[in-house]
PDB file of N, CA and C in Angstrom:
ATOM      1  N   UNK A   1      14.504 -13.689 -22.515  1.00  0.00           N
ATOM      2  CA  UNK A   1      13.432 -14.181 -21.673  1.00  0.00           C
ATOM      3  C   UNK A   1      13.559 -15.684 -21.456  1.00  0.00           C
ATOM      4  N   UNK A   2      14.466 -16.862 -22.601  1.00  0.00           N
ATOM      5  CA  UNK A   2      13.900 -17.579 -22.275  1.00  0.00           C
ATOM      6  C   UNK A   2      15.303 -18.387 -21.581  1.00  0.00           C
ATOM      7  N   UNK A   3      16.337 -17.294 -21.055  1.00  0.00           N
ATOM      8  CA  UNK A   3      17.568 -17.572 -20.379  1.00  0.00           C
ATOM      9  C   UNK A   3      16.942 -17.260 -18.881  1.00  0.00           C
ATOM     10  N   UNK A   4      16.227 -16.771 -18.394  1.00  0.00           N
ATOM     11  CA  UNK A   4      15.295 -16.242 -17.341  1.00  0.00           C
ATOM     12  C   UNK A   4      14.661 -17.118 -16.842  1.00  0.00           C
ATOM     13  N   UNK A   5      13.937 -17.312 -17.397  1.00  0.00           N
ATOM     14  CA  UNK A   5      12.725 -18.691 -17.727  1.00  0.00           C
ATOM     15  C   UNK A   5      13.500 -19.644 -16.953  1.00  0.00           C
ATOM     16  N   UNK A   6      14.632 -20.006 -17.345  1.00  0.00           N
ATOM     17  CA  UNK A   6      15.451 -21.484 -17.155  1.00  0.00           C
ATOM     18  C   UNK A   6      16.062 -21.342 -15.822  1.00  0.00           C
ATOM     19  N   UNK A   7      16.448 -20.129 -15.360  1.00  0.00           N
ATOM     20  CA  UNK A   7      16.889 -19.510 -14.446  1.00  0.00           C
ATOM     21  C   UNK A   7      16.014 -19.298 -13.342  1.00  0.00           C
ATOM     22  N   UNK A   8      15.093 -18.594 -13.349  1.00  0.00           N
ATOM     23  CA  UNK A   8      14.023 -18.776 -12.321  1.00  0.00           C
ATOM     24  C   UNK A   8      13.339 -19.827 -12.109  1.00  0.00           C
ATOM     25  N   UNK A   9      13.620 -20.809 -12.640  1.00  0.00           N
ATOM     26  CA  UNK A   9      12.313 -21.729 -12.811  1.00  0.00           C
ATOM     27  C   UNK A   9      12.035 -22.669 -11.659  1.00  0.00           C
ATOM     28  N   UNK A  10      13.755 -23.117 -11.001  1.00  0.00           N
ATOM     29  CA  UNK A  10      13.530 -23.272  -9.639  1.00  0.00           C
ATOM     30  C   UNK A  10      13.148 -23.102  -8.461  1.00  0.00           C
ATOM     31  N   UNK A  11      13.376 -21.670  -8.142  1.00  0.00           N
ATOM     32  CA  UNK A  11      13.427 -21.088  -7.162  1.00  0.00           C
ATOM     33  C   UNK A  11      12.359 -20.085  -7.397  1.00  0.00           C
ATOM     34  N   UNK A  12      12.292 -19.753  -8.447  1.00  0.00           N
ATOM     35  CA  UNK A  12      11.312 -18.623  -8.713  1.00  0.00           C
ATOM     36  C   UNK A  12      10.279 -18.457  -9.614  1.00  0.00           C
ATOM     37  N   UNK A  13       9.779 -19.898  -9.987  1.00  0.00           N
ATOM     38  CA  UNK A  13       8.915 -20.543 -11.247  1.00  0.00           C
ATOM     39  C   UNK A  13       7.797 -19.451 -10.813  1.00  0.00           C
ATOM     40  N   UNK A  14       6.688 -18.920  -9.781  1.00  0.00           N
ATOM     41  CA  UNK A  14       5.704 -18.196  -9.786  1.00  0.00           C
ATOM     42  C   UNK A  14       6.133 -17.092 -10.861  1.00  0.00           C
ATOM     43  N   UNK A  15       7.386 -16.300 -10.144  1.00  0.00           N
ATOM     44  CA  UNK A  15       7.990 -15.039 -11.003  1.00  0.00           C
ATOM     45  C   UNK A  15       7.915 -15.177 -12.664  1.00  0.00           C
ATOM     46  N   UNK A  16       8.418 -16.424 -12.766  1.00  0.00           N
ATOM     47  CA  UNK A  16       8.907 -16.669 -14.086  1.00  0.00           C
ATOM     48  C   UNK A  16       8.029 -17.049 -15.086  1.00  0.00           C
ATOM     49  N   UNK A  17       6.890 -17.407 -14.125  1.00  0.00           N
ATOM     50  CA  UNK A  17       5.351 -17.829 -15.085  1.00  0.00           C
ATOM     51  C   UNK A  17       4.641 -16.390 -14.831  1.00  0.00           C
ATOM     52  N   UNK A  18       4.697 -15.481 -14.466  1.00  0.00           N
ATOM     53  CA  UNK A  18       3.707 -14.367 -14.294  1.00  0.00           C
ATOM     54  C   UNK A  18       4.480 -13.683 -15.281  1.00  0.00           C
ATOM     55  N   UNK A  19       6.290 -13.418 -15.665  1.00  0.00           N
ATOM     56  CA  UNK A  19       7.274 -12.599 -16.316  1.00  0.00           C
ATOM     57  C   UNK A  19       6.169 -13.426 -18.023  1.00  0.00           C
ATOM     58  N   UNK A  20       6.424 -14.758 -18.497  1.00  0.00           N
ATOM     59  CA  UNK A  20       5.880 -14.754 -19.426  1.00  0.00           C
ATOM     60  C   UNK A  20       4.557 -14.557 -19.612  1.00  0.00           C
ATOM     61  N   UNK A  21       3.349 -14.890 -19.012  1.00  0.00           N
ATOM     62  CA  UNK A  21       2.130 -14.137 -19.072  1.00  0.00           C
ATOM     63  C   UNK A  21       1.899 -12.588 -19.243  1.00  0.00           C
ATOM     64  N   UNK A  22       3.164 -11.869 -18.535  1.00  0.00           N
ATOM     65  CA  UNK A  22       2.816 -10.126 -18.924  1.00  0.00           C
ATOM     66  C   UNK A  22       3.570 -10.385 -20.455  1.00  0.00           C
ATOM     67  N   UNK A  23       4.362 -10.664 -20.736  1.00  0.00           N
ATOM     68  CA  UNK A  23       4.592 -10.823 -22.217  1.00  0.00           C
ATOM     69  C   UNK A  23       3.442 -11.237 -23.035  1.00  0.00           C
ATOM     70  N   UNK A  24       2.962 -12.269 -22.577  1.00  0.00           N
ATOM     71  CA  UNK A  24       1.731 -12.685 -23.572  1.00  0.00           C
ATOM     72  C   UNK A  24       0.669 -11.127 -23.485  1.00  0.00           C
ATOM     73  N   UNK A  25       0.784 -11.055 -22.274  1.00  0.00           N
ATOM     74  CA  UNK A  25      -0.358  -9.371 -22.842  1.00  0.00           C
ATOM     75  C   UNK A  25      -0.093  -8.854 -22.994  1.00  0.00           C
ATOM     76  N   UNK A  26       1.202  -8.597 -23.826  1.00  0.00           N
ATOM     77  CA  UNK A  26       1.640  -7.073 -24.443  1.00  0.00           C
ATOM     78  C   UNK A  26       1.967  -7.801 -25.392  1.00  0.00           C
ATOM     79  N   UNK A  27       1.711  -9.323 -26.525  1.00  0.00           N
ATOM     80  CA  UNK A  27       1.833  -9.364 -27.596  1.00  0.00           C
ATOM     81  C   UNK A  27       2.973 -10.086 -28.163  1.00  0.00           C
ATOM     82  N   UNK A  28       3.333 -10.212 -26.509  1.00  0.00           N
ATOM     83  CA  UNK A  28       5.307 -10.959 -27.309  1.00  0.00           C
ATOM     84  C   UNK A  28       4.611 -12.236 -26.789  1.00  0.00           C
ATOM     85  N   UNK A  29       4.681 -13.523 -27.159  1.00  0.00           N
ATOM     86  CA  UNK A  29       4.642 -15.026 -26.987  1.00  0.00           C
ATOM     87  C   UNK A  29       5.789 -15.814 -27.401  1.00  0.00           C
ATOM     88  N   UNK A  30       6.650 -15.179 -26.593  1.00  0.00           N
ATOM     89  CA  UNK A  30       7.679 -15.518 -26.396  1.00  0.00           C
ATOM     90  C   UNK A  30       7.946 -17.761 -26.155  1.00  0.00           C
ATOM     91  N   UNK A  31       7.478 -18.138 -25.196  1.00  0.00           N
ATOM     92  CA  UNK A  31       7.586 -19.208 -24.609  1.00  0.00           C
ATOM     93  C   UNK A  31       5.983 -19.633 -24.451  1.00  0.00           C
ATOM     94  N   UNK A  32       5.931 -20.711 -25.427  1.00  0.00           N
ATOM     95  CA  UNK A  32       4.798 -21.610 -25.466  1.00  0.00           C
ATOM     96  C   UNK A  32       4.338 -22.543 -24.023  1.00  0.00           C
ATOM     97  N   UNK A  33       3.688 -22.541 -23.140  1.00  0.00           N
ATOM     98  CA  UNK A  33       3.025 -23.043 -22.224  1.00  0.00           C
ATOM     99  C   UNK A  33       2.114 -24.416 -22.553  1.00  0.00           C
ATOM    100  N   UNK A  34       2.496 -25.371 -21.747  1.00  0.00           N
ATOM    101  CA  UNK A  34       1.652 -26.477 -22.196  1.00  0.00           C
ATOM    102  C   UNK A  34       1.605 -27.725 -20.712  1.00  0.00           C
ATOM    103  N   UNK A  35       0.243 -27.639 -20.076  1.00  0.00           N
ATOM    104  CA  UNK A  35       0.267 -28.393 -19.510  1.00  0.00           C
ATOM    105  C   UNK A  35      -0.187 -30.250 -19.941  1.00  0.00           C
ATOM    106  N   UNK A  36       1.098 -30.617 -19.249  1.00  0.00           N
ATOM    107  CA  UNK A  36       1.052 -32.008 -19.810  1.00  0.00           C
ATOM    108  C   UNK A  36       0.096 -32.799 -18.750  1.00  0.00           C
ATOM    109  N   UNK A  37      -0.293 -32.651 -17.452  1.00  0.00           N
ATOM    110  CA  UNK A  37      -1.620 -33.038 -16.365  1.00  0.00           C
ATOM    111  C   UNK A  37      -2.586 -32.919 -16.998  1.00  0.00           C
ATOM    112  N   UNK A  38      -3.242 -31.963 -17.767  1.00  0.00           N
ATOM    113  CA  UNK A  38      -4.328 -31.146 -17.601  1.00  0.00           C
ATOM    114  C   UNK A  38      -4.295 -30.402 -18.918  1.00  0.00           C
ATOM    115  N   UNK A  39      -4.401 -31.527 -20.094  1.00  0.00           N
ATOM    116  CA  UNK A  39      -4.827 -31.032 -21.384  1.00  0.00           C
ATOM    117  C   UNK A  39      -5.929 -29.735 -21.896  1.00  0.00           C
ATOM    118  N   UNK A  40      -7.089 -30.256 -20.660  1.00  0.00           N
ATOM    119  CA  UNK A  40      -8.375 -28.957 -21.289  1.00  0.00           C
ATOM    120  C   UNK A  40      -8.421 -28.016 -20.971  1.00  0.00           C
ATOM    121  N   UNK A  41      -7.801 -27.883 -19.543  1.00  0.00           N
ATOM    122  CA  UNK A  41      -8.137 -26.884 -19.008  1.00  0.00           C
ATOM    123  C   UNK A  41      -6.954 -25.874 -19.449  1.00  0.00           C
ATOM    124  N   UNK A  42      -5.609 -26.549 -18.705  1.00  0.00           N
ATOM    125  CA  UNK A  42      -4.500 -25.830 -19.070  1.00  0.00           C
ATOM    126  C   UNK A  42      -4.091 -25.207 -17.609  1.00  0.00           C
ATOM    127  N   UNK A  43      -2.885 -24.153 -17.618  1.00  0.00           N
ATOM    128  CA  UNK A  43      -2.358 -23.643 -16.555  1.00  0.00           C
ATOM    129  C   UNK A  43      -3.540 -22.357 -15.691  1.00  0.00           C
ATOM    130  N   UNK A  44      -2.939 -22.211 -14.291  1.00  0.00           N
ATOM    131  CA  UNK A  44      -4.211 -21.577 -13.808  1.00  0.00           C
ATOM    132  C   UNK A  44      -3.631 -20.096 -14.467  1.00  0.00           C
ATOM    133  N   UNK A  45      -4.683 -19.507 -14.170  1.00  0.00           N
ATOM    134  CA  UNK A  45      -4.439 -17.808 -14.275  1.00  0.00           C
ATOM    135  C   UNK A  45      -3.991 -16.596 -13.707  1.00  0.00           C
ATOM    136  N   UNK A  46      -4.808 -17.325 -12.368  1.00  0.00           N
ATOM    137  CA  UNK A  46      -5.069 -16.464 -10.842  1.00  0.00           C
ATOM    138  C   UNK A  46      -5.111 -17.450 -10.049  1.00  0.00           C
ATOM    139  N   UNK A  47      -4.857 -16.654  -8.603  1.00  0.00           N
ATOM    140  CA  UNK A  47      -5.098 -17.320  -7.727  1.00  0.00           C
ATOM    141  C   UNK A  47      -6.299 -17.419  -7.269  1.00  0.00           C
ATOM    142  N   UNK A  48      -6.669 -18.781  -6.479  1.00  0.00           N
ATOM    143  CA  UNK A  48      -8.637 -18.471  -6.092  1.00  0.00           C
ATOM    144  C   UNK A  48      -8.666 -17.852  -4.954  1.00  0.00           C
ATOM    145  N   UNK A  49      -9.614 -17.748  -3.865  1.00  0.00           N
ATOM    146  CA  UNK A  49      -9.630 -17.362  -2.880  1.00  0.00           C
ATOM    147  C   UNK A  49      -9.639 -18.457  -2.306  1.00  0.00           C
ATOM    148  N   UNK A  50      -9.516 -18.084  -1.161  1.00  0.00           N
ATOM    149  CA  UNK A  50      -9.276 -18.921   0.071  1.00  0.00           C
ATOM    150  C   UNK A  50     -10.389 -19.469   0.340  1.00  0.00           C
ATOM    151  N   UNK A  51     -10.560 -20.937   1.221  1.00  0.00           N
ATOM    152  CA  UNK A  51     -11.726 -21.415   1.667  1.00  0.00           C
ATOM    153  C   UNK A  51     -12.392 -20.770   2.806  1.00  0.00           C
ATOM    154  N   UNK A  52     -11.703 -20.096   3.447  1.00  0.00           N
ATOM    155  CA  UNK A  52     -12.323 -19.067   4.672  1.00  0.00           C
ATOM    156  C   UNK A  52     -12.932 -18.046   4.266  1.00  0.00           C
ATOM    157  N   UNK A  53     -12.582 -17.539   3.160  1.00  0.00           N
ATOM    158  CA  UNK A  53     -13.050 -16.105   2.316  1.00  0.00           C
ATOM    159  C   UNK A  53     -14.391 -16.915   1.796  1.00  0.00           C
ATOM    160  N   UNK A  54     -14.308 -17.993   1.091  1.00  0.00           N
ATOM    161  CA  UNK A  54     -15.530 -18.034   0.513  1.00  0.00           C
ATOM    162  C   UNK A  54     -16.607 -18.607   1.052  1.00  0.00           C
ATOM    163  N   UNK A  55     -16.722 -19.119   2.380  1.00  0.00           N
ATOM    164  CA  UNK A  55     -17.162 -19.894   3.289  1.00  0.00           C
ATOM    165  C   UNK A  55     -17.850 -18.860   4.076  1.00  0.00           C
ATOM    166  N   UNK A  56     -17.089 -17.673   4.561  1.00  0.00           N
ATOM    167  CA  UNK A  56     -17.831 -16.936   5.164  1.00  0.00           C
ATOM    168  C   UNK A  56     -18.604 -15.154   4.980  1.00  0.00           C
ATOM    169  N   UNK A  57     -17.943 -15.351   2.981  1.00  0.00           N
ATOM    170  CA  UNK A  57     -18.502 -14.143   2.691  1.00  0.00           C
ATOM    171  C   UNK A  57     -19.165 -14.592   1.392  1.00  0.00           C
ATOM    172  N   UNK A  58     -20.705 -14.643   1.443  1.00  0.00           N
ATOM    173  CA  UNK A  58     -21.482 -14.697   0.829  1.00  0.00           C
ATOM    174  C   UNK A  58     -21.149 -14.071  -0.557  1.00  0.00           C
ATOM    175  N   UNK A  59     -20.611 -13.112  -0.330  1.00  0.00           N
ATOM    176  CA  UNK A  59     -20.341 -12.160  -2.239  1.00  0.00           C
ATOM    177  C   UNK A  59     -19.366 -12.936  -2.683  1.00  0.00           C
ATOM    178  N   UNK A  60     -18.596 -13.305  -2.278  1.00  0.00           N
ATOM    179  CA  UNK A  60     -17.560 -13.656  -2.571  1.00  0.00           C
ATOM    180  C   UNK A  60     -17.697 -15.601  -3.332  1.00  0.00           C
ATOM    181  N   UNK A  61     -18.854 -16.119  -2.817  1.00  0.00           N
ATOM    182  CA  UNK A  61     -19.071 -17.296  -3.471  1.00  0.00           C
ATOM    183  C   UNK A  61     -20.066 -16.757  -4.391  1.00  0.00           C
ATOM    184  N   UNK A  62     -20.783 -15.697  -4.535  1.00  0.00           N
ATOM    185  CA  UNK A  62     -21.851 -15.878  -5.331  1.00  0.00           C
ATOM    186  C   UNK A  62     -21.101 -14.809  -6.824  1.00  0.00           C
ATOM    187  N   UNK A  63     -19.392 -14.700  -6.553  1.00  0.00           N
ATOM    188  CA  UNK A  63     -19.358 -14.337  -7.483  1.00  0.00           C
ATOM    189  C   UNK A  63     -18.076 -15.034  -8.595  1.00  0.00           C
ATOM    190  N   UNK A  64     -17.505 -15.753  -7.414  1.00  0.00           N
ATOM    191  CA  UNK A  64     -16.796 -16.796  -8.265  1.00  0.00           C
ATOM    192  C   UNK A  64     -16.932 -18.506  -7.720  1.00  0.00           C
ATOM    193  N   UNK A  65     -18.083 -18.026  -7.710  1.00  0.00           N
ATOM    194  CA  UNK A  65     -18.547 -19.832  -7.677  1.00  0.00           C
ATOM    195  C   UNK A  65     -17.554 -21.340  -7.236  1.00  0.00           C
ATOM    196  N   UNK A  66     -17.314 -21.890  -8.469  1.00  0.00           N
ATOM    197  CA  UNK A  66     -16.723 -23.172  -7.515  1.00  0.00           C
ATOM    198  C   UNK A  66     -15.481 -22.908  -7.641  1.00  0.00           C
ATOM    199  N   UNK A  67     -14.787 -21.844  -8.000  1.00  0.00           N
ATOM    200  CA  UNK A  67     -13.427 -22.226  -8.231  1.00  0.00           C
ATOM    201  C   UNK A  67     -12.752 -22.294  -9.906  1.00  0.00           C
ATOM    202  N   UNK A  68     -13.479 -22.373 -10.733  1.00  0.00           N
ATOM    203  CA  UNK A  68     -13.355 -22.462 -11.940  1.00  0.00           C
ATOM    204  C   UNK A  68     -12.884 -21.198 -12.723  1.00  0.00           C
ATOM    205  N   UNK A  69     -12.883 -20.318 -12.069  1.00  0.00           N
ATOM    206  CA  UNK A  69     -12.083 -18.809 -12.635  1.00  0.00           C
ATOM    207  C   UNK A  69     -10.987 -19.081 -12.732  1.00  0.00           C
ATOM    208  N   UNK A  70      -9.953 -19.826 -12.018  1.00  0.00           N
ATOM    209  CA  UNK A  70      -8.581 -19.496 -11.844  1.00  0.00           C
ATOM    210  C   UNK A  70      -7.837 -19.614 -13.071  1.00  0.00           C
ATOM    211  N   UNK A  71      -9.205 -20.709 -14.421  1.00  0.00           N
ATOM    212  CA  UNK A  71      -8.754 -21.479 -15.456  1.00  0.00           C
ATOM    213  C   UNK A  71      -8.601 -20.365 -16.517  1.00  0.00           C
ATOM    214  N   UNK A  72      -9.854 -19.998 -16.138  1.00  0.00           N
ATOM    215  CA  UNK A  72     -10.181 -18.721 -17.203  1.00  0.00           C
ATOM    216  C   UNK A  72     -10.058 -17.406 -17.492  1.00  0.00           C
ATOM    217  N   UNK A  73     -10.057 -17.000 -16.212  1.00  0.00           N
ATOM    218  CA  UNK A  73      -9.794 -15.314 -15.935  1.00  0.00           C
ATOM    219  C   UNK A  73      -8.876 -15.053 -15.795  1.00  0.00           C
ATOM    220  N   UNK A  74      -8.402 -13.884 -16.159  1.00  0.00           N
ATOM    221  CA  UNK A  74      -7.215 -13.288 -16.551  1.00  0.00           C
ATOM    222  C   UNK A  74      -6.930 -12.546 -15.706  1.00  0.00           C
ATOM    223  N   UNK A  75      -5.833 -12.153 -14.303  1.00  0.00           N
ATOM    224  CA  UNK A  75      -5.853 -11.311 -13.685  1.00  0.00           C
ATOM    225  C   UNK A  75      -5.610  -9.836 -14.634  1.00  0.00           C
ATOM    226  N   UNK A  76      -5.544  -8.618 -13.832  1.00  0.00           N
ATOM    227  CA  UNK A  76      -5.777  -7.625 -14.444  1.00  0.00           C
ATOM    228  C   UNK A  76      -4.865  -7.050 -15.432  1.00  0.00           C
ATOM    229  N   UNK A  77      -3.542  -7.539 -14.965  1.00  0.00           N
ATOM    230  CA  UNK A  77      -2.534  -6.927 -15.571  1.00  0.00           C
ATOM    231  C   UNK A  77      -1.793  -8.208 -16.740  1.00  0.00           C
ATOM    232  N   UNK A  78      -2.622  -9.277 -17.032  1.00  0.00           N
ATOM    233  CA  UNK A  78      -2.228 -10.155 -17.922  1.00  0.00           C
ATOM    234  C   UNK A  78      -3.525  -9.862 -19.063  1.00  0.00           C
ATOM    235  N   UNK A  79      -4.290  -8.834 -18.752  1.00  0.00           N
ATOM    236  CA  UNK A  79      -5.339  -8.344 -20.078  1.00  0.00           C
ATOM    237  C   UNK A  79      -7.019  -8.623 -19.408  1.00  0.00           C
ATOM    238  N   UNK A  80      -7.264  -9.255 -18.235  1.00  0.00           N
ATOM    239  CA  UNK A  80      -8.251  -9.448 -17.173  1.00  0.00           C
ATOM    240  C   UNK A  80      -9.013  -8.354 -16.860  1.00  0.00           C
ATOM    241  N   UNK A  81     -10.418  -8.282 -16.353  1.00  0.00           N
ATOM    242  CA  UNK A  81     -11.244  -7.220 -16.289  1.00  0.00           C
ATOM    243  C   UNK A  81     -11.114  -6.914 -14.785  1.00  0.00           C
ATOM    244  N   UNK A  82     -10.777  -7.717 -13.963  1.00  0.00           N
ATOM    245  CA  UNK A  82     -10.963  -7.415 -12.557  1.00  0.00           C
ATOM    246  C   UNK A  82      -9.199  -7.806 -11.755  1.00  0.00           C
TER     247      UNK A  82
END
């Protein structure tokens, strides 16, 4: 994984950060993550929605608010409820 890692990381860093996150939810922690910007928060999770999505569909802001999920929530297949 972590010959992969080094390998994708150019061209295919999304791939290669989602390849170690499904590892982290099945238990292997393989490759330690550490953002050096952004000590508290850390790397995002998910992607947010779009400003058009949340601008013009009411559910959709009243259910992920300002944006602050992307920090915390887990998409579904990294151990995430939704």
């Amino acid at each position: 994984m972590n010959q992969k890692y080094l390998a994708f990381f150019e061209e295919e860093s999304l791939e290669a950060y989602s390849d170690i996150r499904r590892l982290k939810a099945m238990g292997d922690d393989v490759i330690e993550l550490k953002n050096p910007f952004n000590q508290t928060v850390g790397f995002p999770q998910r992607f947010p929605y779009g400003s058009g999505d949340v601008t013009t569909n009411p559910n959709v802001a009243e259910a992920y608010g300002d944006g602050s999920y992307v920090y915390t929530e887990e998409v579904w297949w990294a151990g995430g409820s939704r």
